[in-house]
C-alpha atoms as a PDB file:
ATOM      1  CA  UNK A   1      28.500   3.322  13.312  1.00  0.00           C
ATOM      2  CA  UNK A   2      25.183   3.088  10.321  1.00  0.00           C
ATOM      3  CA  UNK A   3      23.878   6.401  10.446  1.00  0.00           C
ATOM      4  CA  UNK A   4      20.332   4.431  11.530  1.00  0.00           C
ATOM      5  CA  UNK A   5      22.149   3.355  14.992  1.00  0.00           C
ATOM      6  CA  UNK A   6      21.717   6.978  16.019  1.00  0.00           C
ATOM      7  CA  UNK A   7      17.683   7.298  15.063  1.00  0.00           C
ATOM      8  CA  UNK A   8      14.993   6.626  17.211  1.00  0.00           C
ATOM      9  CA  UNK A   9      12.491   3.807  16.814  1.00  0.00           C
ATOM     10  CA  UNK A  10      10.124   6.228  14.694  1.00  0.00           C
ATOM     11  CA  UNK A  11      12.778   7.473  12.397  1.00  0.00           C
ATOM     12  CA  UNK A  12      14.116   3.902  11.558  1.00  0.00           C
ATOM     13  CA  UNK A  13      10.441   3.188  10.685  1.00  0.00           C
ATOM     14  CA  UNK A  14       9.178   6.133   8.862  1.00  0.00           C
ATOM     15  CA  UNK A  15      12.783   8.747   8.184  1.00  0.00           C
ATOM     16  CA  UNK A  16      13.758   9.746   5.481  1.00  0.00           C
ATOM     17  CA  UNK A  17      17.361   8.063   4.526  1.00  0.00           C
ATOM     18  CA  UNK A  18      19.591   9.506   3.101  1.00  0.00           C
ATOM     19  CA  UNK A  19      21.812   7.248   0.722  1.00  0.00           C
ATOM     20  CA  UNK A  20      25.830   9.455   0.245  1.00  0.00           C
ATOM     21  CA  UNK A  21      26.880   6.387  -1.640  1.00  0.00           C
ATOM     22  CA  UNK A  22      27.409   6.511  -5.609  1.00  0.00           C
ATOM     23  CA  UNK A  23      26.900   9.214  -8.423  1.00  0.00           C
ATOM     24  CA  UNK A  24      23.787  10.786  -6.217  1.00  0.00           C
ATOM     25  CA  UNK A  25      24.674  14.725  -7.713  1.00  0.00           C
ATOM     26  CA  UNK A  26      24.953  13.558 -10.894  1.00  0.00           C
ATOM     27  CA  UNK A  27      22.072  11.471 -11.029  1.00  0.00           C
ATOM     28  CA  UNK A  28      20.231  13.569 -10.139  1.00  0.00           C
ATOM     29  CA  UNK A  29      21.220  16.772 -12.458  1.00  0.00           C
ATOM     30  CA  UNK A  30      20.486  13.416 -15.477  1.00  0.00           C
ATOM     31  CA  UNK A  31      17.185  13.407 -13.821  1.00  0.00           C
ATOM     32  CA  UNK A  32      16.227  16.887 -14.251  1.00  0.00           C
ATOM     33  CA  UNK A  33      17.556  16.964 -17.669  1.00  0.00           C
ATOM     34  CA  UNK A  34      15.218  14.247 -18.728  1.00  0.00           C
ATOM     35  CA  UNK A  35      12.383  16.063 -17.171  1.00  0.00           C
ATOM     36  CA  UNK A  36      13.255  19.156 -19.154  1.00  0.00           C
ATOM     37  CA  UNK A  37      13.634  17.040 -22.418  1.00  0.00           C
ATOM     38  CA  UNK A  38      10.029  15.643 -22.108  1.00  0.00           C
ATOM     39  CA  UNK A  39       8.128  18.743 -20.736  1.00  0.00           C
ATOM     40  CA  UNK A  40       9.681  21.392 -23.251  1.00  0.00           C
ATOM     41  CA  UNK A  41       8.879  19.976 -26.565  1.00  0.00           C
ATOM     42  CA  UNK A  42       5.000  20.785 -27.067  1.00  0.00           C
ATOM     43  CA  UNK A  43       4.768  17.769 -29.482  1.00  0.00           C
ATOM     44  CA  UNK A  44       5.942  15.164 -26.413  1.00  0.00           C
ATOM     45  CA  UNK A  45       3.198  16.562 -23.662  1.00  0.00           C
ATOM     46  CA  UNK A  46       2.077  14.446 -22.134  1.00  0.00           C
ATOM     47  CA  UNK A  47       3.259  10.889 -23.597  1.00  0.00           C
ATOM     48  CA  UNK A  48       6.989  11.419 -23.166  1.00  0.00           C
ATOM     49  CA  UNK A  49       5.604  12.671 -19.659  1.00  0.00           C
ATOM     50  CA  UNK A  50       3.533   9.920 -19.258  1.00  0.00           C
ATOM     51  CA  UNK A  51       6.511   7.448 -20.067  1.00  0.00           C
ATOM     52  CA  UNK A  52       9.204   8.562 -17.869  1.00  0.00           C
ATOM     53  CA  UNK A  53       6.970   9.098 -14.709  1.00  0.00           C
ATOM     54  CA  UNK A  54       5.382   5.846 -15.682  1.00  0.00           C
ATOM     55  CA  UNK A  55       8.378   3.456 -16.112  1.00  0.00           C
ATOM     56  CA  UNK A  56       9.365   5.409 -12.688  1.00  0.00           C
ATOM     57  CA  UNK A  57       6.259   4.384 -11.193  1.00  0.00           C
ATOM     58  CA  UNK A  58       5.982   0.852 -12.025  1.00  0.00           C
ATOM     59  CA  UNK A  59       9.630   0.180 -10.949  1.00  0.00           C
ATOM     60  CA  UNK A  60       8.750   1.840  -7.217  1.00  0.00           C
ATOM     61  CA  UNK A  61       5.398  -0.069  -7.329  1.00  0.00           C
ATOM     62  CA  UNK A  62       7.573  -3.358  -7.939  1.00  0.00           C
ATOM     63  CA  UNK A  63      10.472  -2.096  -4.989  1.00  0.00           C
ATOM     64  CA  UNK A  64       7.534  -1.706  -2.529  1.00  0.00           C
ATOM     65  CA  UNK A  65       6.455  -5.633  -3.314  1.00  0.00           C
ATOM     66  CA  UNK A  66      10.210  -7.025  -3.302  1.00  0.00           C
ATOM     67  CA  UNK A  67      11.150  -5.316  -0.680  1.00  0.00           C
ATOM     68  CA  UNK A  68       8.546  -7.092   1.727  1.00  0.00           C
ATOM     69  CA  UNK A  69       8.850 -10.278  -0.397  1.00  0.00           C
ATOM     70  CA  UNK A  70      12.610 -10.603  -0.253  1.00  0.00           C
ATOM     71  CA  UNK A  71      12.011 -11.910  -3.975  1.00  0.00           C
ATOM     72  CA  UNK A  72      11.531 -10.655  -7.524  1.00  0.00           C
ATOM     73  CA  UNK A  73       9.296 -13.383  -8.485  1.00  0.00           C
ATOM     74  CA  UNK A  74       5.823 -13.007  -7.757  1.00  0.00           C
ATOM     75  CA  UNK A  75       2.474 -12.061  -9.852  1.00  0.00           C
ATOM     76  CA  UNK A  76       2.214  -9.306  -7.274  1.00  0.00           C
ATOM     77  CA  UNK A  77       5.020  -7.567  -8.561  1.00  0.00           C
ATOM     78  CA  UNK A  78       4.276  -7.747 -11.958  1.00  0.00           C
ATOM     79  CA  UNK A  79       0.802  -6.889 -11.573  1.00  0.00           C
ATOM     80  CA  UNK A  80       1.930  -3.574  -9.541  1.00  0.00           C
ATOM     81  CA  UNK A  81       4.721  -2.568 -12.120  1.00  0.00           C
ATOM     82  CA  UNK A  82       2.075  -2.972 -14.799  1.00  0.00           C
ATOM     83  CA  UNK A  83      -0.810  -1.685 -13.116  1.00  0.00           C
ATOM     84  CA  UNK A  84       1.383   1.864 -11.845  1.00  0.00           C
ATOM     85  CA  UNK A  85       2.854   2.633 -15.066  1.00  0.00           C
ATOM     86  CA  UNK A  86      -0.439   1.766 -16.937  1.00  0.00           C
ATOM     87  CA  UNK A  87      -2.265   4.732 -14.814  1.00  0.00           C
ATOM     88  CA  UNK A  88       0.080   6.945 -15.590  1.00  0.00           C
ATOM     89  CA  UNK A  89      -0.613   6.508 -19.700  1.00  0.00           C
ATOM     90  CA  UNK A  90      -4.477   6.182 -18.956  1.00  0.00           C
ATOM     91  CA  UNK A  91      -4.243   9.718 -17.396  1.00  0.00           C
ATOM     92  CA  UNK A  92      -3.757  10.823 -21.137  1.00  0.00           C
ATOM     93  CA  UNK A  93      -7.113  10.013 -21.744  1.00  0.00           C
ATOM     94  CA  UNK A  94      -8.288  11.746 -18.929  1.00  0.00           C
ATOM     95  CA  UNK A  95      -9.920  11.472 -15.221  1.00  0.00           C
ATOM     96  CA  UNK A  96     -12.697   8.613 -16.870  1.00  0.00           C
ATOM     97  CA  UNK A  97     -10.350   6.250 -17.949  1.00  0.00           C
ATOM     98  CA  UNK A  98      -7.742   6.946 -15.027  1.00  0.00           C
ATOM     99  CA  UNK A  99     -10.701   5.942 -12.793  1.00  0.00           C
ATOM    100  CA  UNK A 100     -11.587   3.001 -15.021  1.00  0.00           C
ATOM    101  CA  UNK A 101      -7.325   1.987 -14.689  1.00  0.00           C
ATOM    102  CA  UNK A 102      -7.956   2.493 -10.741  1.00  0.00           C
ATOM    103  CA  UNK A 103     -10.644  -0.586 -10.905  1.00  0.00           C
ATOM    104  CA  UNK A 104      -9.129  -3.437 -13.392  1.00  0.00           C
ATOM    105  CA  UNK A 105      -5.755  -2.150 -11.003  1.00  0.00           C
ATOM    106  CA  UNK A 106      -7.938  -4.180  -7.843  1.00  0.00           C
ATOM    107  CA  UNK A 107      -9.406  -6.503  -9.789  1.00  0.00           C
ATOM    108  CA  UNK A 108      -6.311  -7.294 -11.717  1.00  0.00           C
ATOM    109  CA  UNK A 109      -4.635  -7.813  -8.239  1.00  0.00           C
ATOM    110  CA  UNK A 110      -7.443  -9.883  -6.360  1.00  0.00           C
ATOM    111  CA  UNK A 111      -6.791 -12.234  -9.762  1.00  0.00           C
ATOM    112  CA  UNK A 112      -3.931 -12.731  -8.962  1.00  0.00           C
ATOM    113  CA  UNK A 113      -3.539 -13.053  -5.236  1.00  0.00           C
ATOM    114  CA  UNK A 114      -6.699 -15.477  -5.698  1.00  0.00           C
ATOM    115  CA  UNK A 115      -4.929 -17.381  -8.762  1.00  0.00           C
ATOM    116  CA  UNK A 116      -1.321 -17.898  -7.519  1.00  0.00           C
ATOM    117  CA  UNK A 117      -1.759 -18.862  -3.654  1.00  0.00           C
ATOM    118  CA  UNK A 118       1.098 -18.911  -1.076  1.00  0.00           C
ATOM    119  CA  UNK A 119       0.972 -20.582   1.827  1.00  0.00           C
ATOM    120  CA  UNK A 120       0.940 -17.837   4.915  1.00  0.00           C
ATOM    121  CA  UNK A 121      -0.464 -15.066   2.604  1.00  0.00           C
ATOM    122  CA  UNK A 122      -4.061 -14.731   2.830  1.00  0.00           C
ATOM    123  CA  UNK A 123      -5.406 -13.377  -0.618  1.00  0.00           C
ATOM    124  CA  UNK A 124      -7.378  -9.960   0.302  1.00  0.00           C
ATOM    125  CA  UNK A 125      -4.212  -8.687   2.041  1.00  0.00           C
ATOM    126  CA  UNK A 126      -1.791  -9.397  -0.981  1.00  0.00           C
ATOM    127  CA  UNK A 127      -4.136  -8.111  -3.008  1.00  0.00           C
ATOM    128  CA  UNK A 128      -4.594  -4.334  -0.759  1.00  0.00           C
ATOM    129  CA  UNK A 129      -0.725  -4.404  -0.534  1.00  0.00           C
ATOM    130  CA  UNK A 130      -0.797  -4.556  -4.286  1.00  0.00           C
ATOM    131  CA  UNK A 131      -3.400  -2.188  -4.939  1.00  0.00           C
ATOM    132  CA  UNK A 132      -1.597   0.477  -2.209  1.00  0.00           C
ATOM    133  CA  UNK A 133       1.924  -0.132  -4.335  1.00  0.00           C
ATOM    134  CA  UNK A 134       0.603   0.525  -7.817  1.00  0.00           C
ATOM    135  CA  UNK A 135      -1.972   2.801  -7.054  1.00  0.00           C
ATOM    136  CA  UNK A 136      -0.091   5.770  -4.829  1.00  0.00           C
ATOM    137  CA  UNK A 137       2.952   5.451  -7.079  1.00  0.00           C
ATOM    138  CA  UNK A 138       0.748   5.191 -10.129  1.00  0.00           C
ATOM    139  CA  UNK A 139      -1.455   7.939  -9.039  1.00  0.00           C
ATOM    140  CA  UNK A 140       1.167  10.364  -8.036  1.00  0.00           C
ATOM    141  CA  UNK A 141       2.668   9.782 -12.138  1.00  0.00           C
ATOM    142  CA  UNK A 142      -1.112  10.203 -13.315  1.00  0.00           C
ATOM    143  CA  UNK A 143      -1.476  13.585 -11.252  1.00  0.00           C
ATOM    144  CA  UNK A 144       1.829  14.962 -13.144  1.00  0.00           C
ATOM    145  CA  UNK A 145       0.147  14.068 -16.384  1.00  0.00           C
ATOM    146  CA  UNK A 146      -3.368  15.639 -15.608  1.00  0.00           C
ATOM    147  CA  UNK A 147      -1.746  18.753 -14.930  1.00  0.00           C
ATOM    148  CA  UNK A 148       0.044  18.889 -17.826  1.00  0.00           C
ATOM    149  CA  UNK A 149      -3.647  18.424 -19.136  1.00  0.00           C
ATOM    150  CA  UNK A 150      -4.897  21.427 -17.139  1.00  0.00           C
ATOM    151  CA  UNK A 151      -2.253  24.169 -16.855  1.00  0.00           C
ATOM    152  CA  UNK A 152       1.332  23.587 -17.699  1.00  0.00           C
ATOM    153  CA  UNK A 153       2.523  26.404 -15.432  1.00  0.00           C
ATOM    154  CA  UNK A 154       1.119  24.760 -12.628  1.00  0.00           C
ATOM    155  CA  UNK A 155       3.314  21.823 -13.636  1.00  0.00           C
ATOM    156  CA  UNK A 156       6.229  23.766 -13.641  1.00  0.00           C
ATOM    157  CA  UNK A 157       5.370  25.129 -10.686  1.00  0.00           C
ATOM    158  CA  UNK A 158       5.299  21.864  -9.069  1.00  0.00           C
ATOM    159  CA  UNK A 159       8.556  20.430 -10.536  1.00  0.00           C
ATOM    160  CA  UNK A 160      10.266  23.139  -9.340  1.00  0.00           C
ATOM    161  CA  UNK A 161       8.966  23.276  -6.013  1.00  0.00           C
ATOM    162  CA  UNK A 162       9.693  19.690  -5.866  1.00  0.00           C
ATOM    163  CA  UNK A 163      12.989  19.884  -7.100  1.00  0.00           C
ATOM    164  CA  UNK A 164      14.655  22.367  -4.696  1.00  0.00           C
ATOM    165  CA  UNK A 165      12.967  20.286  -2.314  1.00  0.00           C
ATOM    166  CA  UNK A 166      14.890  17.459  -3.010  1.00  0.00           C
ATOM    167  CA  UNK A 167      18.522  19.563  -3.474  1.00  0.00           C
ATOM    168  CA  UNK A 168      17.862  21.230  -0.026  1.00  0.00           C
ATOM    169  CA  UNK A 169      16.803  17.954   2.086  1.00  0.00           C
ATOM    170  CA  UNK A 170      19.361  15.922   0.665  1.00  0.00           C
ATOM    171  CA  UNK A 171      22.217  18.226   0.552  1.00  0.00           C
ATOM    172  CA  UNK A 172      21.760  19.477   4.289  1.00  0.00           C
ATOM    173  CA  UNK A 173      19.867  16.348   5.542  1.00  0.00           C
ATOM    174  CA  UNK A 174      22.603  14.235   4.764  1.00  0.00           C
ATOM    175  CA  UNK A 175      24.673  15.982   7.283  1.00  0.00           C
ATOM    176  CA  UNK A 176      22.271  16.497   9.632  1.00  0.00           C
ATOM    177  CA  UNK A 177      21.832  14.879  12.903  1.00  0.00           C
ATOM    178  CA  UNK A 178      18.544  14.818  12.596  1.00  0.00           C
ATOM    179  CA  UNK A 179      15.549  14.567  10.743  1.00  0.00           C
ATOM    180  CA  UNK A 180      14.370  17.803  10.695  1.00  0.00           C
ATOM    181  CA  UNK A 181      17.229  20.213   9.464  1.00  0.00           C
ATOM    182  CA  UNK A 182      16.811  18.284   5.580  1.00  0.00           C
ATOM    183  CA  UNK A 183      12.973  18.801   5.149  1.00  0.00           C
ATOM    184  CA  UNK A 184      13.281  22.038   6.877  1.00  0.00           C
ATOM    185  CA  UNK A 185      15.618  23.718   4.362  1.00  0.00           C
ATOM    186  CA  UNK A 186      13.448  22.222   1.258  1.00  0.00           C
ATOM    187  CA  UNK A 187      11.012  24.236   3.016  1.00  0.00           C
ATOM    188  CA  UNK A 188      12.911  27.236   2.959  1.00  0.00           C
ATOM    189  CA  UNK A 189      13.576  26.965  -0.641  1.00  0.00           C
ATOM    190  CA  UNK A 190      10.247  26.270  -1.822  1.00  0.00           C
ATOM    191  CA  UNK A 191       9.449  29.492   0.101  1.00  0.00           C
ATOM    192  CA  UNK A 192      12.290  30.885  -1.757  1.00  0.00           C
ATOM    193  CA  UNK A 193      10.870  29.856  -4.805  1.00  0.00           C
ATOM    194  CA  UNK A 194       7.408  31.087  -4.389  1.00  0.00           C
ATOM    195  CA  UNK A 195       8.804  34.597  -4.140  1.00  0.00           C
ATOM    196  CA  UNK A 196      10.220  34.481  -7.484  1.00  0.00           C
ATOM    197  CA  UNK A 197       7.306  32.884  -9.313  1.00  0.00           C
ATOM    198  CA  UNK A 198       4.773  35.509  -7.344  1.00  0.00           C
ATOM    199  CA  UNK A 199       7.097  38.675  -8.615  1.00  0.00           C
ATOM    200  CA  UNK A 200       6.474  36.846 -12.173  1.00  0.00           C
ATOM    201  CA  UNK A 201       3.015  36.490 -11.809  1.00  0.00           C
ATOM    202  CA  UNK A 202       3.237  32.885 -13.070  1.00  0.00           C
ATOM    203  CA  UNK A 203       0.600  31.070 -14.779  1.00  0.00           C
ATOM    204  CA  UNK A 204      -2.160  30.281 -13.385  1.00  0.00           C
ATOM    205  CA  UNK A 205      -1.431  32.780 -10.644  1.00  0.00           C
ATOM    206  CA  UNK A 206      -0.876  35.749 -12.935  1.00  0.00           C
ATOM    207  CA  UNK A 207      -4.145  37.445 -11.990  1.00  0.00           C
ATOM    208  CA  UNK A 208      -4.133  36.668  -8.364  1.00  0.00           C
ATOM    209  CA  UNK A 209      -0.266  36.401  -7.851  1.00  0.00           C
ATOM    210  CA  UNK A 210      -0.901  36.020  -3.831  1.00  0.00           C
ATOM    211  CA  UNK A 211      -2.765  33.143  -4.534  1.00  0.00           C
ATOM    212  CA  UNK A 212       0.539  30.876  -5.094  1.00  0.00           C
ATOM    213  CA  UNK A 213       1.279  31.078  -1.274  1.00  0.00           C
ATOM    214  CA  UNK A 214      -1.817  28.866  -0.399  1.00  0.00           C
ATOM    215  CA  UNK A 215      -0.315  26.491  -2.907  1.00  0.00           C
ATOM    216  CA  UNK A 216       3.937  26.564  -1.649  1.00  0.00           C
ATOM    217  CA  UNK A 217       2.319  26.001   1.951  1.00  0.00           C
ATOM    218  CA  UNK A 218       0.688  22.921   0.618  1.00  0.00           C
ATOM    219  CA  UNK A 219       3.749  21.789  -0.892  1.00  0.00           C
ATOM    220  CA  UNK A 220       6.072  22.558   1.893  1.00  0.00           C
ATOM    221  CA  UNK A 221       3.718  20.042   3.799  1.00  0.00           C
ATOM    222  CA  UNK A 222       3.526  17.670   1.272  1.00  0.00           C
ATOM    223  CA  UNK A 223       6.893  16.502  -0.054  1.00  0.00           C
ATOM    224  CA  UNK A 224       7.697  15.411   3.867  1.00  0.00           C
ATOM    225  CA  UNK A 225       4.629  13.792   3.971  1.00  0.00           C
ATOM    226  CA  UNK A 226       5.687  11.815   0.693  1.00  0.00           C
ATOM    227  CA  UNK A 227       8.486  11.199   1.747  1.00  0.00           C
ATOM    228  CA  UNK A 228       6.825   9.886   4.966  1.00  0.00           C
ATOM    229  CA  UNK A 229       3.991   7.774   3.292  1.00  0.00           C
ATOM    230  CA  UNK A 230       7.105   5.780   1.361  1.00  0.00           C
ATOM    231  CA  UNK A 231       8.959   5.089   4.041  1.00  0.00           C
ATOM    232  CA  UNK A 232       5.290   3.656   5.640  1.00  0.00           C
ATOM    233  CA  UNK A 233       5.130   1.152   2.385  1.00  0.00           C
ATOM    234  CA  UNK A 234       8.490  -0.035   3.086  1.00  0.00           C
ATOM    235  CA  UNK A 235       9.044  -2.805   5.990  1.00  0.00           C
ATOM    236  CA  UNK A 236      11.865  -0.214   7.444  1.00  0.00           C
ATOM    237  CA  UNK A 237      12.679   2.959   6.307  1.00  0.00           C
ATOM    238  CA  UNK A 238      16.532   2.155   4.532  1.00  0.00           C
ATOM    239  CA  UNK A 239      15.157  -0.482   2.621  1.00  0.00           C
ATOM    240  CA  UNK A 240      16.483  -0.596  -0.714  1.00  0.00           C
ATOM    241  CA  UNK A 241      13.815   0.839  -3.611  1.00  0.00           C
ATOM    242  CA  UNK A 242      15.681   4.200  -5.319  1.00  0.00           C
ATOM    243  CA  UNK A 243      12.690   4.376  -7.894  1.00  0.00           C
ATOM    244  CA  UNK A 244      10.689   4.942  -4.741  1.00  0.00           C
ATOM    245  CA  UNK A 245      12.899   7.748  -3.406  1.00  0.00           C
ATOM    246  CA  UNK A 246      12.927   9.314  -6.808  1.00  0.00           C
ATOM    247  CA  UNK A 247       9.010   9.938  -6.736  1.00  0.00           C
ATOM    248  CA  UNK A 248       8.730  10.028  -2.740  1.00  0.00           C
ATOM    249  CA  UNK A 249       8.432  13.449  -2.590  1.00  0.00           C
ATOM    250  CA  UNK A 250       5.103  13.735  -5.262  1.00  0.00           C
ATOM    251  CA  UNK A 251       3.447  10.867  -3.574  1.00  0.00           C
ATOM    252  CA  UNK A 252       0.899  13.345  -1.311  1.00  0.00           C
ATOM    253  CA  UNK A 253       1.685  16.256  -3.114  1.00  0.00           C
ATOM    254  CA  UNK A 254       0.908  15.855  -6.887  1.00  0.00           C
ATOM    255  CA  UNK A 255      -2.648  14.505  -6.280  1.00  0.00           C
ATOM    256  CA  UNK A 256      -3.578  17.232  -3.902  1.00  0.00           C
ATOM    257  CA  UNK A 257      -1.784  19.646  -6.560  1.00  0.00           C
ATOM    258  CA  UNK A 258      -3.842  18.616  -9.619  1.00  0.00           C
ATOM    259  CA  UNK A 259      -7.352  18.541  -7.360  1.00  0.00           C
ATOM    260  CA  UNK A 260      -6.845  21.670  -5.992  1.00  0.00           C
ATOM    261  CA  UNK A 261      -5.561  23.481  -9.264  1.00  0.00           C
ATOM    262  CA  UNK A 262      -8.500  21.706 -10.980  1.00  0.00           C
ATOM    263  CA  UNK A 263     -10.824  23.640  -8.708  1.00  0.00           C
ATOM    264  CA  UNK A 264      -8.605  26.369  -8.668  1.00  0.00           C
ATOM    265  CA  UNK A 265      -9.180  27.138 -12.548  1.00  0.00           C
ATOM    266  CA  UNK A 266     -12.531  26.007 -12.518  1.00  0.00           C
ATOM    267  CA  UNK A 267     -13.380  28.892  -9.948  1.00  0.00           C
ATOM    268  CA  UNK A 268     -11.462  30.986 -12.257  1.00  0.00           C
ATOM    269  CA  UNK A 269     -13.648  30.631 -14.901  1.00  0.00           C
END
């Protein structure tokens, strides 16, 4: 039997899958790779940043639409693939013009829900669904980039956390019986983590090195969360959108991450 004719109502609506067909370990080892090539090279922060979370964005931002859609050939999916990779490159230029992508994001969409009309689809509802799509995946790529702005240990930070996150759910998730054991264990191993980059005194923790605990806590509620909140934008939780499982996890917490550590160094100072 589908592993989903096991799960409760709830978990076929709002789980986290867990997808053991195809190259999954070594996409995913490709994926960290290309993280590392675009975060180590001083001259590439925070474009080549800005690109690869971006294109990752848009392409979620479009999965969300098709997959509710059943077709790849709307203005709402173009306007959402645009509109979430486009927030991610305005965060360059800082929290102004990300704010300034946030509102040509809804009028852009009201445009177009108002200019291409479809029988059964009312245009202010189109338009939200649009504006959700672009602007959580968008926003979660735009938060990465503002960090890298702010503190670029507190990026790393956050990659890593997110990282063994993703190893730990997926590895013992995908065996699980339930949907606990996965999320649990990337708990574990951000915890795990946190004790390492404490005994370092990572930046910006160095002078308070206690201080990173607050932060791991907020991750290790977080990612599930994520994860959570894209299974919500999805009609069912196994629908088919892998660029939306590849960001799932920073959807809640890299925009609570960048506030916070905004506030945090500003207190600092």
């Amino acid at each position: 039997p589908k592993q989903e004719d096991h799960l409760s109502p709830f978990l076929r609506r709002y789980g986290i899958p867990y997808n053991t067909q195809g190259p999954k370990v070594r996409l995913g080892i490709l994926w960290v790779f290309a993280v590392v090539a675009v975060l180590v090279p001083q001259a590439l922060r925070p474009w080549g940043l800005a690109v690869l979370y971006g294109v990752v964005a848009g392409a979620a931002a479009s999965q969300i639409i098709d997959a509710h859609r059943g077709n790849r050939t709307s203005a709402d999916r173009a306007v959402a693939a645009f509109a979430a990779s486009g927030l991610a490159v305005a965060a360059t230029m800082g929290t102004q013009a990300l704010g300034i992508g946030y509102l040509l994001l809804v009028v852009a969409a009201v445009a177009a829900a108002v200019g291409t009309p479809e029988a059964g689809r009312l245009p202010i509802p189109r338009a939200g669904h649009t504006v959700a799509a672009a602007g959580i995946c968008g926003g979660a790529a735009a938060s990465l980039v503002l960090l890298a702005e702010y503190e670029i240990g507190a990026l790393i930070i956050l990659l890593v956390f997110v990282m063994v996150y993703d190893a730990s759910d997926y590895v013992v998730g995908s065996g699980a019986t339930n949907g606990i054991e996965g999320p649990l264990a990337g708990m574990l191993f951000i915890a795990a983590a946190s004790c390492v980059f404490a005994v370092v005194s990572a930046p910006p923790f160095n002078d308070h090195g206690s201080d990173i605990w607050s932060f791991s806590v907020l991750a290790m509620i977080a990612c599930p969360a994520g994860q959570i909140l894209a299974s919500a934008l999805l009609p069912k939780a196994s629908a088919h959108a892998p660029a939306l499982r590849r960001l799932d996890t920073m959807l809640v917490v890299a925009p609570a991450w960048a506030g916070l550590i905004g506030l945090y160094l500003a207190r600092a100072v």
